[in-house]
Structure formats: C-alpha cells, structure tokens
N, C-alpha and C. Protein backbone atom coordinates (compact mmCIF):
# COMPACT_ATOMS: atom_id res chain seq x y z
N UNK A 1 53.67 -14.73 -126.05
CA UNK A 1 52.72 -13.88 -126.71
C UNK A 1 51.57 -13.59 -125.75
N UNK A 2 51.74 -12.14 -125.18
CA UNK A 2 50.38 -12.21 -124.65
C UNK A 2 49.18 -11.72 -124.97
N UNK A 3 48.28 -11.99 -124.86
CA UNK A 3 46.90 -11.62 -125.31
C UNK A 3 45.96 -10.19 -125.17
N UNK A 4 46.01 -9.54 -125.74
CA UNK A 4 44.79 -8.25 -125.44
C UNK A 4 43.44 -8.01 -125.15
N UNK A 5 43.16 -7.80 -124.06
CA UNK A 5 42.04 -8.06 -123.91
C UNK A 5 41.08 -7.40 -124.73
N UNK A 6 39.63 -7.69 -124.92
CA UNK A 6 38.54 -6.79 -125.64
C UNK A 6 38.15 -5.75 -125.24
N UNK A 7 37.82 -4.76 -125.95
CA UNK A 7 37.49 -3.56 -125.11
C UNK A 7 36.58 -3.58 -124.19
N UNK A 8 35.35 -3.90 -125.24
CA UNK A 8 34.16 -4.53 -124.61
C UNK A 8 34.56 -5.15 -122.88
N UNK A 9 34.78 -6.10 -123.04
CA UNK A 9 35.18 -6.62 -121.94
C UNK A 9 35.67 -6.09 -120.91
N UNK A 10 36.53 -5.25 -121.11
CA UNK A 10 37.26 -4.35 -119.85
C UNK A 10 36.20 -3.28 -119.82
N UNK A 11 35.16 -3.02 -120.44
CA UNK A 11 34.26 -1.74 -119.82
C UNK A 11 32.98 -2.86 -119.03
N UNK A 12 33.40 -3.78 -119.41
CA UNK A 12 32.25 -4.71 -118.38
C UNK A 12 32.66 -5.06 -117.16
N UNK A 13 34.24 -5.45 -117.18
CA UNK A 13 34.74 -5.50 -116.07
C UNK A 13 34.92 -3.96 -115.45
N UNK A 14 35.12 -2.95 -115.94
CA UNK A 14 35.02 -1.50 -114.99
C UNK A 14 33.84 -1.46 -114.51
N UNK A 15 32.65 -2.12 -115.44
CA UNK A 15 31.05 -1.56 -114.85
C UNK A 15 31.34 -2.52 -113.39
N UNK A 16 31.22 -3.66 -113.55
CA UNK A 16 31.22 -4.55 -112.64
C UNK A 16 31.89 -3.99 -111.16
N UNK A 17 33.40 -3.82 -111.47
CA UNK A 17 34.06 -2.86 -110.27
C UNK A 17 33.66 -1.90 -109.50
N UNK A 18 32.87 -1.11 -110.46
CA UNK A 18 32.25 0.04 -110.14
C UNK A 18 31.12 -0.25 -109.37
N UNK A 19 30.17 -1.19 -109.53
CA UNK A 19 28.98 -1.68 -108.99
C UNK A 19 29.89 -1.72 -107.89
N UNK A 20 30.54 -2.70 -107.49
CA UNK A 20 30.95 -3.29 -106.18
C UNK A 20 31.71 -2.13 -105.10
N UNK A 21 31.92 -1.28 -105.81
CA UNK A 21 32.95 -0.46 -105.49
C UNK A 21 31.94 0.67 -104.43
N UNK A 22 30.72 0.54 -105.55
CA UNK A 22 29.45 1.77 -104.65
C UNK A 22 28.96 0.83 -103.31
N UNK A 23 28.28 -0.84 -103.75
CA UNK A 23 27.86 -1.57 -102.60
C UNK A 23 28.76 -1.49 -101.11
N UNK A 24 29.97 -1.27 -101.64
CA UNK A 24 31.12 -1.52 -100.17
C UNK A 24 31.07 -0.22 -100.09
N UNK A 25 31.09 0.79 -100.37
CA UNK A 25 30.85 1.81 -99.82
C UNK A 25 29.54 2.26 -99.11
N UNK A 26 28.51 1.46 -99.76
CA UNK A 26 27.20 1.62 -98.91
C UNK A 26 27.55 1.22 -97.79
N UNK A 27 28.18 -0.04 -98.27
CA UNK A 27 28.11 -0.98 -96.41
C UNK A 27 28.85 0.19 -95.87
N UNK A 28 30.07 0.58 -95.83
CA UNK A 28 31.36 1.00 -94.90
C UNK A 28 30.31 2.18 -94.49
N UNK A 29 28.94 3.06 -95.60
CA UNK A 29 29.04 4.18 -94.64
C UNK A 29 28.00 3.31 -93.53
N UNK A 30 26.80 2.33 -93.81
CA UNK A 30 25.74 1.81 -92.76
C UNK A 30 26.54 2.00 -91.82
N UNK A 31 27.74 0.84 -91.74
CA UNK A 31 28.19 0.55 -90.87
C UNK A 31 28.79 1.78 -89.72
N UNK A 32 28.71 2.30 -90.67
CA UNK A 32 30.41 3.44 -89.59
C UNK A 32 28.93 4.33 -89.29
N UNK A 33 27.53 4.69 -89.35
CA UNK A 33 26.93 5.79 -89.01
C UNK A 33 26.42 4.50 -87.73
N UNK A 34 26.40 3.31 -87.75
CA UNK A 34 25.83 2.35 -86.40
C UNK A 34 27.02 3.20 -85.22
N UNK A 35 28.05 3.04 -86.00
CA UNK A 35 29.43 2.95 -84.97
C UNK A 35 29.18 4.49 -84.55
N UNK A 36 28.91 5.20 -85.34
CA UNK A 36 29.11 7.06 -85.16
C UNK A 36 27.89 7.15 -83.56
N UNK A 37 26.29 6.53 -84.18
CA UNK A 37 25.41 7.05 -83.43
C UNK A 37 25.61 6.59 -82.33
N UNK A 38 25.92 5.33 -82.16
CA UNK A 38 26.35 4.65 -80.51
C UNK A 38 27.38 5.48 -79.43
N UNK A 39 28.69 5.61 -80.05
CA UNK A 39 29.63 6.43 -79.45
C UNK A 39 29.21 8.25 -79.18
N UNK A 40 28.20 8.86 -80.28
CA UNK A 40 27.65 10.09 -80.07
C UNK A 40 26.84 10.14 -79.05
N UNK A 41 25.60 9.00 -79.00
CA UNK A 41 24.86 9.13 -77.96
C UNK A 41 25.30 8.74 -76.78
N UNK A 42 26.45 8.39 -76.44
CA UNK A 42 26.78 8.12 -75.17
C UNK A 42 27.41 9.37 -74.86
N UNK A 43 28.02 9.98 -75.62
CA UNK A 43 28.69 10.59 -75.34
C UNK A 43 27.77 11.81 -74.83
N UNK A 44 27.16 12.61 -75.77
CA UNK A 44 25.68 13.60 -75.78
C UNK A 44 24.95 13.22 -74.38
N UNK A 45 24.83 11.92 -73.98
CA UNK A 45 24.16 11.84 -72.86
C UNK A 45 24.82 11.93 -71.58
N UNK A 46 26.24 12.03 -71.12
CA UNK A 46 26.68 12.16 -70.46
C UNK A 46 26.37 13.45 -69.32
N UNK A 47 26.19 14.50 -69.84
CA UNK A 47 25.28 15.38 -68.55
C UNK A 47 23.48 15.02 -68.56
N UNK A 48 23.22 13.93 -69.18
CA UNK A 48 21.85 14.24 -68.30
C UNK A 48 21.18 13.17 -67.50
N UNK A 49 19.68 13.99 -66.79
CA UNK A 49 19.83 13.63 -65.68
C UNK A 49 18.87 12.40 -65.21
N UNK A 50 19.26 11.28 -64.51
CA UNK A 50 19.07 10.47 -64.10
C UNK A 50 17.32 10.47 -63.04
N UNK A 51 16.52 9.72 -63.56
CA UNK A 51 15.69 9.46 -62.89
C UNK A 51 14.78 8.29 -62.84
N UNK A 52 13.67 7.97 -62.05
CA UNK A 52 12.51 6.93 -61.97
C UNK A 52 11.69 7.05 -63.14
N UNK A 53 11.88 6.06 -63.89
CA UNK A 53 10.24 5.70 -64.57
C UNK A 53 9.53 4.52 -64.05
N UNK A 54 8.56 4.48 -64.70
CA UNK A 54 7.45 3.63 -64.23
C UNK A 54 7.32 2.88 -65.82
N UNK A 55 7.70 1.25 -65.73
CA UNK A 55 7.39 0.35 -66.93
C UNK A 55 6.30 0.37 -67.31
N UNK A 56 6.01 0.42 -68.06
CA UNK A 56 4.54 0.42 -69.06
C UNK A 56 4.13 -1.03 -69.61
N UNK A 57 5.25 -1.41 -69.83
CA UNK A 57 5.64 -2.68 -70.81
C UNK A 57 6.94 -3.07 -70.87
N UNK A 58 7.10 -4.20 -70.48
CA UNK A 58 8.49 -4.83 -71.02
C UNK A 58 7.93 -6.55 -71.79
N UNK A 59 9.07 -6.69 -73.16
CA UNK A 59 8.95 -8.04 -73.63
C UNK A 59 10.23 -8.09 -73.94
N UNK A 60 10.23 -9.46 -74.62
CA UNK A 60 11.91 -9.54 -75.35
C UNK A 60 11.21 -10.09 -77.04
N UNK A 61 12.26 -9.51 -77.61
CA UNK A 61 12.04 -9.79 -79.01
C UNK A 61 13.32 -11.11 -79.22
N UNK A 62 12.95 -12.36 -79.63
CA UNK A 62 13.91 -13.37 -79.95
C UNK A 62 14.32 -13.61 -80.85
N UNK A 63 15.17 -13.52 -82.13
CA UNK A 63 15.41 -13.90 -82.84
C UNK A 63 16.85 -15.26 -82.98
N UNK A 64 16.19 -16.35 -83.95
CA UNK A 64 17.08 -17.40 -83.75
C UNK A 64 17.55 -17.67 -85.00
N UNK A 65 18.59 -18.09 -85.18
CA UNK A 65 18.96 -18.47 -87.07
C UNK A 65 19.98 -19.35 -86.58
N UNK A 66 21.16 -19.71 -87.73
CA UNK A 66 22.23 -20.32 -87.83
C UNK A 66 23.03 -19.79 -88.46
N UNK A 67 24.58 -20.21 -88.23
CA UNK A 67 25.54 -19.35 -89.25
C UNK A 67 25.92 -20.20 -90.61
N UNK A 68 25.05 -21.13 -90.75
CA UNK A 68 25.84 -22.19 -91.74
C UNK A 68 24.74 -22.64 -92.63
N UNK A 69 24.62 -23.36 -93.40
CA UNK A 69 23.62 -23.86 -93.78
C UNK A 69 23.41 -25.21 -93.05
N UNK A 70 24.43 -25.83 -92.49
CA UNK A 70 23.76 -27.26 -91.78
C UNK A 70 23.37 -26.99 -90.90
N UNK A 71 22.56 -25.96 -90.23
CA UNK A 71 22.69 -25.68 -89.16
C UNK A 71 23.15 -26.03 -87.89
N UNK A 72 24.30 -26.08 -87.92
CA UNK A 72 24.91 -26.78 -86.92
C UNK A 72 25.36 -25.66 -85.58
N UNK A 73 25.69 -24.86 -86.08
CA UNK A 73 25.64 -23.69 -85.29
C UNK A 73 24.76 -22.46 -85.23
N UNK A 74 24.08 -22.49 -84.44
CA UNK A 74 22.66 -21.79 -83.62
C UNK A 74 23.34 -20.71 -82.98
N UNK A 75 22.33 -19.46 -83.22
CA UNK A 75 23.07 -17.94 -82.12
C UNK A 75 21.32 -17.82 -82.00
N UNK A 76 21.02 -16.84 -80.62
CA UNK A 76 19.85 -16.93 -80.26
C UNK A 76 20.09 -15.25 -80.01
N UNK A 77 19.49 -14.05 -80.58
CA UNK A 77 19.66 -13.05 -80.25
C UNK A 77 18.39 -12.46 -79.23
N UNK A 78 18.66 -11.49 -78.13
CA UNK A 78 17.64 -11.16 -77.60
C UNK A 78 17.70 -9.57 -77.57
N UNK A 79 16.16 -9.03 -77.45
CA UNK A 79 16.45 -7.31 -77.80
C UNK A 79 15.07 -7.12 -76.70
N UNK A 80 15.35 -6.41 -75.72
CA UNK A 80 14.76 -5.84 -74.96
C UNK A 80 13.80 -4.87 -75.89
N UNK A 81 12.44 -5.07 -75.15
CA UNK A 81 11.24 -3.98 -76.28
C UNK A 81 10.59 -3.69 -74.54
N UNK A 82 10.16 -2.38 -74.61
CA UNK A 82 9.58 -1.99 -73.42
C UNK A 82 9.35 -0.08 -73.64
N UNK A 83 8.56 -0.23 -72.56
CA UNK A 83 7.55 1.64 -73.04
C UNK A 83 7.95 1.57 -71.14
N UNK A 84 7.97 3.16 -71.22
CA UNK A 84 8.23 3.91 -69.71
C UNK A 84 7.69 4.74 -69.53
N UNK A 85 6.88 5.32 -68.50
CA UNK A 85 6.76 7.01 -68.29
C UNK A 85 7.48 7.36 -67.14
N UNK A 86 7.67 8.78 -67.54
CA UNK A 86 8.98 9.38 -66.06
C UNK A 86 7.82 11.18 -66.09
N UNK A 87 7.94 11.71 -65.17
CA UNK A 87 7.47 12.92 -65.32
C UNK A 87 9.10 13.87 -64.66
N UNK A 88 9.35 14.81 -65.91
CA UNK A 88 10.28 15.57 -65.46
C UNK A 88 10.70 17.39 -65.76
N UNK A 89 10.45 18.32 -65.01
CA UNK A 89 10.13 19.51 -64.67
C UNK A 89 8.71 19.73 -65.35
N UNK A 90 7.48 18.80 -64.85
CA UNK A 90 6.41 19.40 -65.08
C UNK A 90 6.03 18.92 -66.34
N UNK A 91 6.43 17.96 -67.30
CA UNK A 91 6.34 17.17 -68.38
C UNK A 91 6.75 15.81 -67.83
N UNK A 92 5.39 15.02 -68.45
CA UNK A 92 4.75 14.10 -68.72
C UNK A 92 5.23 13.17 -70.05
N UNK A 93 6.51 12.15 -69.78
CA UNK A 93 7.23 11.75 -71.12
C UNK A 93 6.87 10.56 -70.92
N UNK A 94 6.55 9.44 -72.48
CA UNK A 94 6.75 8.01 -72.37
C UNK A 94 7.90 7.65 -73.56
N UNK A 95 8.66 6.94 -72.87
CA UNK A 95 9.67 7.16 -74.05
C UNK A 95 10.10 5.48 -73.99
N UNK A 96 11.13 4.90 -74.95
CA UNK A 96 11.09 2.98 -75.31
C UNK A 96 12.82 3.24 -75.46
N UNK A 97 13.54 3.83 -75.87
CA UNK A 97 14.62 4.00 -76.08
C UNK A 97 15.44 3.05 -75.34
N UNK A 98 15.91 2.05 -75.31
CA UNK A 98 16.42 1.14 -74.10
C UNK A 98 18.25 1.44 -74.28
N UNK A 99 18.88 1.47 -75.38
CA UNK A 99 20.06 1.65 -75.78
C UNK A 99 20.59 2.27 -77.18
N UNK A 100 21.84 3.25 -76.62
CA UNK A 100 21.84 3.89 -78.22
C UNK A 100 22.60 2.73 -79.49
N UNK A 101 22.40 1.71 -79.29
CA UNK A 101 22.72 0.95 -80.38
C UNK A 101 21.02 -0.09 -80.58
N UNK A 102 20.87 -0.36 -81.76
CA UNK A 102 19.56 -0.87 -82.05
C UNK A 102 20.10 -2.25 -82.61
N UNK A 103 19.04 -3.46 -82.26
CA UNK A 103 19.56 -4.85 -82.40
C UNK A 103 19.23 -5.22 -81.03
N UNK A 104 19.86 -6.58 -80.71
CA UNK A 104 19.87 -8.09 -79.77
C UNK A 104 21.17 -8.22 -80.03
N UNK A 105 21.41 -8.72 -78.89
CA UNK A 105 22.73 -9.71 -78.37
C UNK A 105 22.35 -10.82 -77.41
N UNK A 106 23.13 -11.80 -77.18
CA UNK A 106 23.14 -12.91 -76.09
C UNK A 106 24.21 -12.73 -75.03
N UNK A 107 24.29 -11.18 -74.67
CA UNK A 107 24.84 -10.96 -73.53
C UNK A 107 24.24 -9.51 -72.54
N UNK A 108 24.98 -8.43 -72.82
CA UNK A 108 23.89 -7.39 -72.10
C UNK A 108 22.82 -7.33 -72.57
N UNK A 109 22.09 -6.77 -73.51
CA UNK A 109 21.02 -6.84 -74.12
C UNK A 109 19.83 -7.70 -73.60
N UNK A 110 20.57 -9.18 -73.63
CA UNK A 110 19.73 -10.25 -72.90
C UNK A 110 19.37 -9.61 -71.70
N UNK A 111 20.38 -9.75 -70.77
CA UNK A 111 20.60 -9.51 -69.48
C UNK A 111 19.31 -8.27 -69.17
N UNK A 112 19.83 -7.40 -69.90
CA UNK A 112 18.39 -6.08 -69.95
C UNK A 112 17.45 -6.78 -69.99
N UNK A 113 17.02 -7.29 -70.77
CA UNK A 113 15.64 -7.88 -71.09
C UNK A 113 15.11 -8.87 -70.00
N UNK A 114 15.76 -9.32 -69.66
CA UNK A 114 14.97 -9.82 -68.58
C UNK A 114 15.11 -9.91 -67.19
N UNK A 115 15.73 -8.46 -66.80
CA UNK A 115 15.93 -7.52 -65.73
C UNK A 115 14.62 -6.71 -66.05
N UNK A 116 14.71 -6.35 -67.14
CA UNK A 116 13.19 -5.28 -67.63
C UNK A 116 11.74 -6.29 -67.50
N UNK A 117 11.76 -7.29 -67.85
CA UNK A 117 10.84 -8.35 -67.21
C UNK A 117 10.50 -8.43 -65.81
N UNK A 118 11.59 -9.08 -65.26
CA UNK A 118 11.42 -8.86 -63.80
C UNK A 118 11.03 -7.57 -62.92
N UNK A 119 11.78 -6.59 -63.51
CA UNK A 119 10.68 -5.07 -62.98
C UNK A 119 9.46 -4.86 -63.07
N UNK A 120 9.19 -5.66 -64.40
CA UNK A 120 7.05 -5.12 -64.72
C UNK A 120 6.83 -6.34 -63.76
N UNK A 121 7.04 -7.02 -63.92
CA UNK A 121 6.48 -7.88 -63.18
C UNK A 121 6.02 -7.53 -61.49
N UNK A 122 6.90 -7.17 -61.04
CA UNK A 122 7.15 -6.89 -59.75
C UNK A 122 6.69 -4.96 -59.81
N UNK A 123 6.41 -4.71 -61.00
CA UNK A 123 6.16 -3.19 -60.36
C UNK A 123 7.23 -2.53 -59.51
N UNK A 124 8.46 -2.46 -59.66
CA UNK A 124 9.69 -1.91 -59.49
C UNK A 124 10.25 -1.00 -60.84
N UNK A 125 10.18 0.10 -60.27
CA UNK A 125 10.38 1.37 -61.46
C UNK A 125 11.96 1.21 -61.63
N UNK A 126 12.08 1.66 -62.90
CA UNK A 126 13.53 1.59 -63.67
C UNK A 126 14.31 3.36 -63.58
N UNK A 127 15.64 2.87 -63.82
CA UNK A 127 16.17 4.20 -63.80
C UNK A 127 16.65 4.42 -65.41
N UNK A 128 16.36 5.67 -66.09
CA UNK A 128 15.91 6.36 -67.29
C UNK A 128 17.21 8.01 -66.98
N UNK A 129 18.23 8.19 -68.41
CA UNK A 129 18.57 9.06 -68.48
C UNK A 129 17.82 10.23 -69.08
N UNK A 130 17.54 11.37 -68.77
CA UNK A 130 16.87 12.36 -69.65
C UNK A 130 17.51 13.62 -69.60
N UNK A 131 17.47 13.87 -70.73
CA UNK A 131 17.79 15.07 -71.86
C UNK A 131 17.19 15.92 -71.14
N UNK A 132 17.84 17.09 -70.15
CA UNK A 132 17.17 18.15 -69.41
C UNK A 132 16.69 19.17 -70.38
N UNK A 133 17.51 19.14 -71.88
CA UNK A 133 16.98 20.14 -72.63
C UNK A 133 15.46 20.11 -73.62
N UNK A 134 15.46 18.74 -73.38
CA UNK A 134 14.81 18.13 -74.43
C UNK A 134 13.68 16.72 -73.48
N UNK A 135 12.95 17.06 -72.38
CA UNK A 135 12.41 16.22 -71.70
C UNK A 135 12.19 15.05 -72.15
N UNK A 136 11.75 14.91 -73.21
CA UNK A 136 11.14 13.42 -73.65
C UNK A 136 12.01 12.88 -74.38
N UNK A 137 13.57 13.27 -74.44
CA UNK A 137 14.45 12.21 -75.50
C UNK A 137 15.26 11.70 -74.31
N UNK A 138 14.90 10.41 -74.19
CA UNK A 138 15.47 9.52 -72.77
C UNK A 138 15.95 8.46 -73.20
N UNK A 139 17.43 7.85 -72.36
CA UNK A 139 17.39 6.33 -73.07
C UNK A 139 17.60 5.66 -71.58
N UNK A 140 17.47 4.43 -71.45
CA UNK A 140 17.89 3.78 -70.18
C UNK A 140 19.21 3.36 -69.83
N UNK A 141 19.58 2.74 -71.07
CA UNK A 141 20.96 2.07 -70.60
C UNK A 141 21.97 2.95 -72.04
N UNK A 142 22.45 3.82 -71.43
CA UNK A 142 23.66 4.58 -71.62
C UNK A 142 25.35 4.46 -72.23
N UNK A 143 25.09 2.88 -71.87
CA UNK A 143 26.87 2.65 -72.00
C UNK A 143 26.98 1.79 -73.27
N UNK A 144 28.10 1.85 -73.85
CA UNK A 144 28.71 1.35 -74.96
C UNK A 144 28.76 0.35 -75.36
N UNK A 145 28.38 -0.04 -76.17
CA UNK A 145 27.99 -2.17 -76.43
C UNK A 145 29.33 -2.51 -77.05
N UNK A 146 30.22 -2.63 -76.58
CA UNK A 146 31.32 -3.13 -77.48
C UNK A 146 31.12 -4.35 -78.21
N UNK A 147 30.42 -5.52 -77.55
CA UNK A 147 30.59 -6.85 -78.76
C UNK A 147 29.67 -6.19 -79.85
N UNK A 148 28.69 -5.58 -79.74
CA UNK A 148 28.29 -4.96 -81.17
C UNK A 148 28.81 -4.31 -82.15
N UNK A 149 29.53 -3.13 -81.47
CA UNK A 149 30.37 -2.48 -82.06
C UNK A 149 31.89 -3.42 -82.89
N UNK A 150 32.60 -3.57 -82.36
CA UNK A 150 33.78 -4.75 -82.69
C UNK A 150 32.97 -5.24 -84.16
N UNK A 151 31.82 -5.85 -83.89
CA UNK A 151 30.67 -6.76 -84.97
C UNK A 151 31.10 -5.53 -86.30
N UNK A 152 30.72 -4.30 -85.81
CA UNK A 152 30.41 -3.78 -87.17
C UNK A 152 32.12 -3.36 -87.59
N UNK A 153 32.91 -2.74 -86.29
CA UNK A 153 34.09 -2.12 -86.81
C UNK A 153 34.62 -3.11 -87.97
N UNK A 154 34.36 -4.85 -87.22
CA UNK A 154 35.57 -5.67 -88.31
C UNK A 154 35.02 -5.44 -89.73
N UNK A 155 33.16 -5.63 -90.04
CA UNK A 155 32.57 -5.26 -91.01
C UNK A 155 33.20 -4.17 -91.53
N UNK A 156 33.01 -2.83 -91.09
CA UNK A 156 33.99 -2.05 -91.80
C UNK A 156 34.71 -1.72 -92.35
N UNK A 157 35.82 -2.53 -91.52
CA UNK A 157 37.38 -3.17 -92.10
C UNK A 157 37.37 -3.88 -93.29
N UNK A 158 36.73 -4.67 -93.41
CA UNK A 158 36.31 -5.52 -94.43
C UNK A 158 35.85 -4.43 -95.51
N UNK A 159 34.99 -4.18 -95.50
CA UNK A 159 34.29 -3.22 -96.79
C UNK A 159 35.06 -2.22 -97.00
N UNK A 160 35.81 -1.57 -96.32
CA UNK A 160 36.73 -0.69 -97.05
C UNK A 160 38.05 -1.16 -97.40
N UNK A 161 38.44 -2.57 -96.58
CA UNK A 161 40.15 -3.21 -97.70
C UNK A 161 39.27 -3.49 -99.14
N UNK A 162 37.69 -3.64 -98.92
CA UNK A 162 37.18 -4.73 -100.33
C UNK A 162 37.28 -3.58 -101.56
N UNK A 163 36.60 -2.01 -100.74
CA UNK A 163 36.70 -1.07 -101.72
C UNK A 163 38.42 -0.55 -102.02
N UNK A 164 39.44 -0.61 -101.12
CA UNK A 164 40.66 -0.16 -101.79
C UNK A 164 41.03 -1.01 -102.83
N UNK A 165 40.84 -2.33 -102.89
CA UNK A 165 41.31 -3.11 -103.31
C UNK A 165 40.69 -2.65 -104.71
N UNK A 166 39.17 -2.95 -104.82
CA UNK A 166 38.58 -2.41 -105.96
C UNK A 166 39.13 -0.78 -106.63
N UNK A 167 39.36 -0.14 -105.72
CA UNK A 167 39.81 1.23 -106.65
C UNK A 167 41.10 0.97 -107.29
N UNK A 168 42.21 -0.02 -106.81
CA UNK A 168 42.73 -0.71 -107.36
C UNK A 168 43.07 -0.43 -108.74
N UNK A 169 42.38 -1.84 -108.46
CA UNK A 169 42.21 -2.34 -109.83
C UNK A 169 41.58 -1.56 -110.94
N UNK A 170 40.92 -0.94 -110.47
CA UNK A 170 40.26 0.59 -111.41
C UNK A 170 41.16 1.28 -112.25
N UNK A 171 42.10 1.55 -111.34
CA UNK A 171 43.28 2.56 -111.52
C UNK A 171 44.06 1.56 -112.40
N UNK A 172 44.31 0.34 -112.05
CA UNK A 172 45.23 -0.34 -112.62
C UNK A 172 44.99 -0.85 -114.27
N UNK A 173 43.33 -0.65 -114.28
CA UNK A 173 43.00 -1.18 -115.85
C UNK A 173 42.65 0.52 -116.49
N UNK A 174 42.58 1.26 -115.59
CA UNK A 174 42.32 2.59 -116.33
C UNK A 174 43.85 3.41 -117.02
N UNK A 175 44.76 2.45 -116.85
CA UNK A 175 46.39 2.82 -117.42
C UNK A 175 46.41 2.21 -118.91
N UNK A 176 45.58 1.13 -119.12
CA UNK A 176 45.41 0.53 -120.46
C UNK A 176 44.94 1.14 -121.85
C-alpha cells in the first residue's frame, strides 16, 4: 500500500526546489560571467600596446582562513593592490588594473605581488598593456589564471548538475 502524499506538502516541496533551483542558477551565472570576463579580456587585449609605467604604489592584500573547521588546513591568499602612471599619445593615465581576473592566489598572483614590491621599492618602472583606443583602460598582467579559473569552472559544474538535477525532480513531481 503506498501512501499519497499531501498536497500541501508537494507545493512546499516545489517552493523549496524552486528556491534552490534560482540560487544555483545565480551561482552558475556569477560564476560563468568570472570565467566569460577573464577569457574576454585577454582576449580584447591582445592588440594592444605595450609600454613603461611608473609605480605609484604597490602592497599585497593577505587574506588567511581555513578549509575546515579544525583548522587544520590553512590557505594564505595573496592579491597584488598597486596604482601606475604611463603617459600615452599625449594622455596622462593612472590606472591599478593588475589582472583580468579579480581575487588572490598563492601562486602567480603572489609572485606579482611581490615582484610589484620589489619594483617600488627600487624605482624600476613596470610594463602595462594599453588600450590604443581607449588610453586609460590598461591592465598589466594579461594572461590567463587557470588555477582560478578550473576553481570556478568545477563550481560551475557543480551548480548546474545541482540545477539539472533539481529541474528534475520538478518535472518528475509536476506529472502527479
């Protein structure tokens, strides 16, 4: 003998689905416009043109947490923060843009950051891509962060098996 469920109940469980169903779709689009702007701006920046700025400022921003609650495992993220001026056809730009992905890592990112240290320090000017169309939209470092990226693609992956799964079941109690 099997049991019928309440109506009630199955429109609480659709609300519920439905909630979850919009959240994983929020995530999948965050995620996939991180993944879109990184791969666009590298790409968009590929004709332009390479020159000297002069550091204004370089620091590193640190952030430290754990992945667990015992904290037993520690990640130490680092994010290059720094201001430049470059003068190019007769304009006068200061621009901070360091990479088209935004965040810290404990690998290039680091590495930037305190390469960008060691330049102010020493008063050794940096090399800066710029937008010939657009003088003052400059970034420094140009190339593709894959361990970031990977970070969000698997995220992705995740939030959209979580939403098929959920439409699912949608479909599957909306036959009842």
């Amino acid at each position: 003998m099997t049991r019928k469920p309440k109506k009630d109940n199955i429109k609480m469980a659709r609300f519920i689905l439905y909630f979850f169903l919009a959240a994983s779709f929020f995530l999948a689009y965050l995620m996939s416009q991180n993944i879109i702007k990184s791969i666009s701006g590298n790409i968009k920046s590929i004709n332009w043109v390479q020159i000297d700025a002069k550091l204004l400022n370089a620091s590193i921003k640190i952030t430290q947490g754990s992945t667990s609650s015992s904290s037993r495992t520690r990640y130490t993220y680092y994010t290059p923060q720094i201001s430049y001026k470059y003068n190019f056809n007769d304009t006068s730009c200061i621009g901070s843009k360091v990479a088209w992905i935004e965040g810290g890592d404990d690998s290039i990112l680091k590495q930037l950051a305190y390469s960008f240290k060691y330049h102010f320090k020493h008063k050794i000017s940096i090399k800066v891509f710029v937008n010939p169309d657009k003088p003052c939209e400059s970034v420094v470092d140009r190339t593709i962060h894959w361990s970031k990226l990977t970070t969000m693609g698997i995220m992705l992956i995740i939030a959209t098996l979580f939403a098929s799964g959920i439409v699912y079941l949608l479909v599957k109690t909306s036959k009842r």
